[in-house]
Protein backbone atom coordinates (compact mmCIF):
# COMPACT_ATOMS: atom_id res chain seq x y z
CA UNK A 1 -15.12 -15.69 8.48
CA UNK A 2 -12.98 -18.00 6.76
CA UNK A 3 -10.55 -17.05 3.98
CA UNK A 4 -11.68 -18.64 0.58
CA UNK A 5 -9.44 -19.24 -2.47
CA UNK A 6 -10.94 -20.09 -5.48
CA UNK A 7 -9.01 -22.50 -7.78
CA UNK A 8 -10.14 -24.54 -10.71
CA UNK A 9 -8.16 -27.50 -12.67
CA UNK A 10 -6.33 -25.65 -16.10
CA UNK A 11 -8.99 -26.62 -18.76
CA UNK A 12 -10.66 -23.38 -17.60
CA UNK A 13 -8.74 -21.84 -20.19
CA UNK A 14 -9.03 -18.33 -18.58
CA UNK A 15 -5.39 -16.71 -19.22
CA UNK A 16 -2.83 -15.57 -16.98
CA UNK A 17 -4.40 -12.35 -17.03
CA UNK A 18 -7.57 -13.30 -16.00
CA UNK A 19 -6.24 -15.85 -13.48
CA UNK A 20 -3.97 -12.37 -11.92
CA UNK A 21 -6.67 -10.56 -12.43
CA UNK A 22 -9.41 -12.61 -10.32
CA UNK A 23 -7.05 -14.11 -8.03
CA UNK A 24 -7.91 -17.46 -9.30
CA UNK A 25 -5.06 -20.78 -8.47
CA UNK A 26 -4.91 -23.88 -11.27
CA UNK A 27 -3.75 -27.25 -11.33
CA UNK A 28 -2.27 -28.47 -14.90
CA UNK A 29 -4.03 -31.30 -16.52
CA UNK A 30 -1.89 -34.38 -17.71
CA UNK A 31 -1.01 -34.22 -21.19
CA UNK A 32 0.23 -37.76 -22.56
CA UNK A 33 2.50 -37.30 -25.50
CA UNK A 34 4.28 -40.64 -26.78
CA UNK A 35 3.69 -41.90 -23.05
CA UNK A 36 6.00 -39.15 -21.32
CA UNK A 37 3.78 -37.66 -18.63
CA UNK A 38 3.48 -33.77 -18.67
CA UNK A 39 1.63 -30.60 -17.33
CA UNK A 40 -0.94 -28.64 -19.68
CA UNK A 41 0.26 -25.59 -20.63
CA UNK A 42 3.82 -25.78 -18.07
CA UNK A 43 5.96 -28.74 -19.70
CA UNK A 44 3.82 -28.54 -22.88
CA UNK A 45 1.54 -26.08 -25.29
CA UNK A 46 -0.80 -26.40 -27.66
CA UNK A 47 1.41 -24.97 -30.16
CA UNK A 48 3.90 -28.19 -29.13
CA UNK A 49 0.48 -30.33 -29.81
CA UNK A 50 0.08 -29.34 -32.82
CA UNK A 51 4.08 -29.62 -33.98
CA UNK A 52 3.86 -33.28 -32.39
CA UNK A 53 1.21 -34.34 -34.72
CA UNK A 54 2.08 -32.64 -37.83
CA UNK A 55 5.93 -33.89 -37.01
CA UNK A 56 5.07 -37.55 -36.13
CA UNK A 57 1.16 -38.20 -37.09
CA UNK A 58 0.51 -39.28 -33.69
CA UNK A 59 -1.79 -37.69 -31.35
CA UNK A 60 -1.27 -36.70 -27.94
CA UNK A 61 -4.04 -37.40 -25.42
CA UNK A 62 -5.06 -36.25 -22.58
CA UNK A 63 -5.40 -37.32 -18.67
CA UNK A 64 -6.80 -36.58 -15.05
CA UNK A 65 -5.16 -35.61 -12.13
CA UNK A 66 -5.30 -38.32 -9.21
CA UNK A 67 -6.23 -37.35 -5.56
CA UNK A 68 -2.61 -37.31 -4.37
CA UNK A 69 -2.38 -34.26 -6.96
CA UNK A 70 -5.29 -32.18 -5.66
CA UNK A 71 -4.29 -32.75 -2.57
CA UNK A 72 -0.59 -31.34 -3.23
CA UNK A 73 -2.18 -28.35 -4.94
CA UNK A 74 -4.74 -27.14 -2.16
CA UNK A 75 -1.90 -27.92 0.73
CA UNK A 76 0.08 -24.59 0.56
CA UNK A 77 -3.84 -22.60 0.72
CA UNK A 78 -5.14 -25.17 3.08
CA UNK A 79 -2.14 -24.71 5.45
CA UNK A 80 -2.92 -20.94 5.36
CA UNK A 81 -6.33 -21.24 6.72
CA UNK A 82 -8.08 -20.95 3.25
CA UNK A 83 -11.06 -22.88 2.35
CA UNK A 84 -11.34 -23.54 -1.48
CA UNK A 85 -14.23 -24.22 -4.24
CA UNK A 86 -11.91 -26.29 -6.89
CA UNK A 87 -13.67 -26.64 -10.17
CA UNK A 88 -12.89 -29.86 -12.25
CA UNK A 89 -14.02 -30.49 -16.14
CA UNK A 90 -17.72 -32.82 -16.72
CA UNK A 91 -17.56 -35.97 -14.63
CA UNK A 92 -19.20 -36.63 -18.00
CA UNK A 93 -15.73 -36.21 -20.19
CA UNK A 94 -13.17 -37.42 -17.38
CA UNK A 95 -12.21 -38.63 -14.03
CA UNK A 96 -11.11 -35.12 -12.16
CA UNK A 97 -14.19 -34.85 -10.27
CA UNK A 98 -14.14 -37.99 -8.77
CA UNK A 99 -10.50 -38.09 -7.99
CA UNK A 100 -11.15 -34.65 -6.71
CA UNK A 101 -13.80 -35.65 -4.24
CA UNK A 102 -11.57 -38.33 -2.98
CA UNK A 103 -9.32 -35.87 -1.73
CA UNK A 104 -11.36 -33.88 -0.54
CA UNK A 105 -12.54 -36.36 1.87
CA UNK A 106 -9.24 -36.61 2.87
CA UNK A 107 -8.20 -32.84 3.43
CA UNK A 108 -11.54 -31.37 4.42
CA UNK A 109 -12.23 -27.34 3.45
CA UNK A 110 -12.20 -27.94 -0.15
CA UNK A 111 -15.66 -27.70 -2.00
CA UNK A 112 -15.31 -29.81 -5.57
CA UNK A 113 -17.32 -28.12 -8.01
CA UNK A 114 -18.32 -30.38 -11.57
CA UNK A 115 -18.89 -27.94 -13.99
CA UNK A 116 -20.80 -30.24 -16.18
CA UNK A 117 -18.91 -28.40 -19.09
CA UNK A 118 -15.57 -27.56 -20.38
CA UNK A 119 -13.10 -24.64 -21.29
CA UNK A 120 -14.25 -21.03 -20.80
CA UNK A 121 -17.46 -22.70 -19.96
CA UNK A 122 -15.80 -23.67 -16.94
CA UNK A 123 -14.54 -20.07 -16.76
CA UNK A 124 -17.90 -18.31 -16.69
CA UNK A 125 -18.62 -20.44 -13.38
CA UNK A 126 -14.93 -19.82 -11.95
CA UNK A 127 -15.81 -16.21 -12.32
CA UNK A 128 -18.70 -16.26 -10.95
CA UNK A 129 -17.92 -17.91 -7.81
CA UNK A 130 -15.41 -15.16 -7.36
CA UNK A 131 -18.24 -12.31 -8.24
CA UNK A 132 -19.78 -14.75 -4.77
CA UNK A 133 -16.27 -14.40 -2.86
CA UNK A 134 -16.31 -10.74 -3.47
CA UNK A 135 -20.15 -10.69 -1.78
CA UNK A 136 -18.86 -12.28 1.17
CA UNK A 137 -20.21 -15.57 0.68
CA UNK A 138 -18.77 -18.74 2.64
CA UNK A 139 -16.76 -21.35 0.07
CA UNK A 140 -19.41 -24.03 0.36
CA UNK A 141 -22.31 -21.18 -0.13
CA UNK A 142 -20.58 -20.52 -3.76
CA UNK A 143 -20.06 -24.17 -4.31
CA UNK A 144 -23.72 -24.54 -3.83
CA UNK A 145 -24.76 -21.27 -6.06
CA UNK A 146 -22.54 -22.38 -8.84
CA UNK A 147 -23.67 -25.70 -8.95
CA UNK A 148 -27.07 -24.48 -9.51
CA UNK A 149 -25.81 -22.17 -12.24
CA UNK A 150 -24.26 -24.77 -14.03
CA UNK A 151 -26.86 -25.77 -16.56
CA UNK A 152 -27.45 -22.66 -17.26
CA UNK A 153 -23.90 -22.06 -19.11
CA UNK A 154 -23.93 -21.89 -22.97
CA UNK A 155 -20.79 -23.40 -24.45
CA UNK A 156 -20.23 -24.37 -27.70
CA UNK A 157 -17.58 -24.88 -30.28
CA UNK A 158 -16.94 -24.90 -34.27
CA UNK A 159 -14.24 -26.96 -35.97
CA UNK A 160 -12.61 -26.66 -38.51
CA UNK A 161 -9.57 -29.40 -38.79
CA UNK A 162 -11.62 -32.42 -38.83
CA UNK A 163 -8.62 -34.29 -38.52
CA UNK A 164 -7.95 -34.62 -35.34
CA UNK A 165 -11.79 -35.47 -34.24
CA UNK A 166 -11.03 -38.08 -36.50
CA UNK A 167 -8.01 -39.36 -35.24
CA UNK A 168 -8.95 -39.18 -31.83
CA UNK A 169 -11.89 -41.74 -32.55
CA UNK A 170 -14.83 -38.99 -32.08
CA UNK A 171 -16.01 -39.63 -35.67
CA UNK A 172 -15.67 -41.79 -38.31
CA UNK A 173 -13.19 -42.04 -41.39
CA UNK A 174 -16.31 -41.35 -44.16
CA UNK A 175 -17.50 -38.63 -41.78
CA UNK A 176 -14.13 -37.00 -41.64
CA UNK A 177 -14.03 -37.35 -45.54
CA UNK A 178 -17.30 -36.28 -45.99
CA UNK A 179 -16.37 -33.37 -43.93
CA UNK A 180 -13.45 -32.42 -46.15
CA UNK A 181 -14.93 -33.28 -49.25
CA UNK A 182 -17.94 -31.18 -48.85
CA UNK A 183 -16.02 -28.54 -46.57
CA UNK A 184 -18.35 -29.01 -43.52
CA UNK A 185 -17.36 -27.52 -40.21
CA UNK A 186 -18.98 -29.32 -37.44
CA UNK A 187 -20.47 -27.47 -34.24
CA UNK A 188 -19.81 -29.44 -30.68
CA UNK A 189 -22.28 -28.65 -27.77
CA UNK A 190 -21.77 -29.60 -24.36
CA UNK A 191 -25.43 -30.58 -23.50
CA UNK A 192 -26.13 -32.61 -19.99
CA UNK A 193 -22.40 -32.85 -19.41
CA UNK A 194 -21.02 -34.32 -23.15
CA UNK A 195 -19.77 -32.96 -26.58
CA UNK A 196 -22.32 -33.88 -29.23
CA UNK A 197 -22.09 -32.35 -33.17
CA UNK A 198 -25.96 -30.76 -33.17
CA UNK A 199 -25.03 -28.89 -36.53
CA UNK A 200 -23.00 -28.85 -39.52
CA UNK A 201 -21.91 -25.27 -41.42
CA UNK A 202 -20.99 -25.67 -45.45
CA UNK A 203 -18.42 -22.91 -47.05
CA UNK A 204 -15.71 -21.11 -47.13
CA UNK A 205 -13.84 -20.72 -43.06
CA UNK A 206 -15.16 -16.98 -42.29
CA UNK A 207 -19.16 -17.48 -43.75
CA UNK A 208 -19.19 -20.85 -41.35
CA UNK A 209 -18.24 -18.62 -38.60
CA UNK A 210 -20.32 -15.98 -39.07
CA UNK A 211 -23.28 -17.80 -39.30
CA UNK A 212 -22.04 -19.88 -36.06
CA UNK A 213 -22.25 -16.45 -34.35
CA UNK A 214 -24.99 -15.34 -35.57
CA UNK A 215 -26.85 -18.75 -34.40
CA UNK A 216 -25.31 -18.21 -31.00
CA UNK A 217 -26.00 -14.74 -30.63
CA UNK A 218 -29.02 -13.66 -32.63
CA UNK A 219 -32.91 -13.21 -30.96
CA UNK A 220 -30.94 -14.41 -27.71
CA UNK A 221 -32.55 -11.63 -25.05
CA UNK A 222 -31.47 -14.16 -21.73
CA UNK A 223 -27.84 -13.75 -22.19
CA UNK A 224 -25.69 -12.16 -19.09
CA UNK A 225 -24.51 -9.08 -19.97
CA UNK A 226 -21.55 -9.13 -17.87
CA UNK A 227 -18.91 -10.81 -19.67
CA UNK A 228 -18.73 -13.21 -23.04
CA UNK A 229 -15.81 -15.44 -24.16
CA UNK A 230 -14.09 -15.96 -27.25
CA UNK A 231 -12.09 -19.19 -26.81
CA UNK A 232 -9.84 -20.79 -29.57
CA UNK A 233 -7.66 -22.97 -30.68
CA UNK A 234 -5.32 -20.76 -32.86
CA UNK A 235 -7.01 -19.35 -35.31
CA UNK A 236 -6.55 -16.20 -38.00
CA UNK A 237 -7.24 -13.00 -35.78
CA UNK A 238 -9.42 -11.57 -38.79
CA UNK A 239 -12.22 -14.44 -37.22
CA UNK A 240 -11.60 -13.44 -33.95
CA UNK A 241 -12.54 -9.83 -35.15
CA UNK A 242 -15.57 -11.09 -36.93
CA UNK A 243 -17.06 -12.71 -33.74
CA UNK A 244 -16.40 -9.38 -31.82
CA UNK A 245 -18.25 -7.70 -34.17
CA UNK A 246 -21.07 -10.25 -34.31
CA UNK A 247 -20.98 -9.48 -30.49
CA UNK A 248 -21.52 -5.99 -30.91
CA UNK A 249 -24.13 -6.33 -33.39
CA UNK A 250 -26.39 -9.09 -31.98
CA UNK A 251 -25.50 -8.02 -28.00
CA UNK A 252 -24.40 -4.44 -28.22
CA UNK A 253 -25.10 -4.55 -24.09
CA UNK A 254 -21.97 -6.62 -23.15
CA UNK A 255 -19.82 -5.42 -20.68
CA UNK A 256 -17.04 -7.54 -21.14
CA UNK A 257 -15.70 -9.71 -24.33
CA UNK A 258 -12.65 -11.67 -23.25
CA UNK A 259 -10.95 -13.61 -25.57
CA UNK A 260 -8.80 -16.82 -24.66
CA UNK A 261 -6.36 -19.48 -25.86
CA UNK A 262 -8.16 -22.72 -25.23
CA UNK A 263 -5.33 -25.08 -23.32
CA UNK A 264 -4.53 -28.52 -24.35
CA UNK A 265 -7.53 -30.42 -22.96
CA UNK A 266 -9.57 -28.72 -26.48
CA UNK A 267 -6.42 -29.11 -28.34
CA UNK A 268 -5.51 -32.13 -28.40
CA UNK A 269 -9.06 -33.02 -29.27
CA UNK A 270 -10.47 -30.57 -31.99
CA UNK A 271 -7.17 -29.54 -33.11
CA UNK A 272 -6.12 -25.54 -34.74
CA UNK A 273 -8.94 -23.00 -36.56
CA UNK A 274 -11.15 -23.94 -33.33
CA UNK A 275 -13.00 -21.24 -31.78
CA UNK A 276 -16.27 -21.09 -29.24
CA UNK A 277 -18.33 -18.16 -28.11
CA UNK A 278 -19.47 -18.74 -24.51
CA UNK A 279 -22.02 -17.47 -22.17
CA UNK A 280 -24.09 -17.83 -19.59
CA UNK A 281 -27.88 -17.09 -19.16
CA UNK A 282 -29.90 -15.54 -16.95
């Protein structure tokens, strides 16, 4: 039976704990800032985002790795026999997939995987395939499994700088006024593959939250009980504590509640005070 590694591009946004912990591999997504090339989370944080933008008013954005770059990451496993199930962001949000499928043609073994969403969202299906590696199943029988459990992953997202939604170009000058005038936090689903805003909360930082978890949480009997992620942006730990409780209230079942620092891809998009719950269903 072949050896299978399990590896996944860094806008999984599982931590280095998690990543020890599962045996899981990454390869950093590009982060542009003032056209110097680096390497999410290696050469540059979100924390360094954020300092860029308040420092200079200019956004960083955000890239794909090309094929010559998957193929340099899976080498060293590849050369040691492994086969590997690589997960990539949505083909719907960037070009990883494809450029990932391109070298795989070229190297053979390696199973691309397109999530269809982003973050931890990513990082339920990571974990699962490794739940599949620990059952002894080939690499391209957990590609295939995951893939089918893709749509069935719940991720979602509330923000609360509107700022930098706005600046990227993912809404519009009134709305971000609006938005700040009216102190409306907007939600962002990943449905079929995109972000879309399917709700605005009104009020202070901690009700919108609260009632974000209690939408996401509440009356919802298909949720896995295995594990649950709390992903952010940076964000006061007193909300952090309020959606663990609102866990424990609404899904008192859970077995595991891991909470994250979302990487650069969701940083340099929605900004700080960002945090999603994500899940997957039965």
């Amino acid at each position: 039976m072949s050896k299978v590694k399990i590896m996944s591009d860094s806008t999984c946004d599982l931590s280095a704990e998690l990543l020890a912990q599962f045996d899981v591999a990454v390869l950093p997504h590009p982060i542009v800032r003032d056209g110097e090339l680096l390497q999410d989370n290696v050469t540059i944080t979100p924390d360094d985002i954020y300092r860029h933008y308040e420092q200079t008013g200019r956004l960083c954005t955000t890239s794909a790795p090309n094929a010559y770059d998957y193929e340099m990451c899976w080498k060293p496993w590849l050369d040691e026999g492994y086969e590997i199930v690589h997960f990539t962001i949505s083909s719907e949000m960037s070009t990883a997939y494809n450029q990932a499928m391109l070298a795989a043609e070229e190297t053979g073994h390696v199973y691309p995987v397109d999530s269809r969403t982003l973050s931890t969202g990513i990082g339920l299906l990571v974990l699962e395939a490794c739940d599949l590696r620990e059952q002894g199943l080939s690499a391209e029988k957990i590609a295939a499994k995951v893939r089918e459990d893709a749509d069935k992953c719940q991720a979602s997202f509330l923000v609360d700088v509107i700022e930098y939604l706005w600046k990227g170009g993912r809404c519009s000058s009134v709305a971000a006024i609006g938005a700040n005038i009216l102190k409306l936090k907007p939600r962002i689903d990943v449905l079929n593959g995109n972000m879309l805003s399917t709700k605005k909360y009104r009020g202070r930082t901690a009700k919108c939250f609260a009632a974000y978890a209690d939408d996401m949480l509440k009356g919802k009997d298909n949720i896995r009980q295995n594990r649950i992620f709390i992903t952010h942006s940076g964000i006061d730990p007193d909300i952090i504590e309020l959606m663990k409780e609102k866990i424990h209230e609404w899904q008192p079942d859970i077995e595991n509640i891991y909470v994250t620092r979302a990487g650069g891809t969701i940083s340099c998009h929605c900004g700080p005070g960002t945090l999603g719950i994500l899940y997957m269903y039965e």
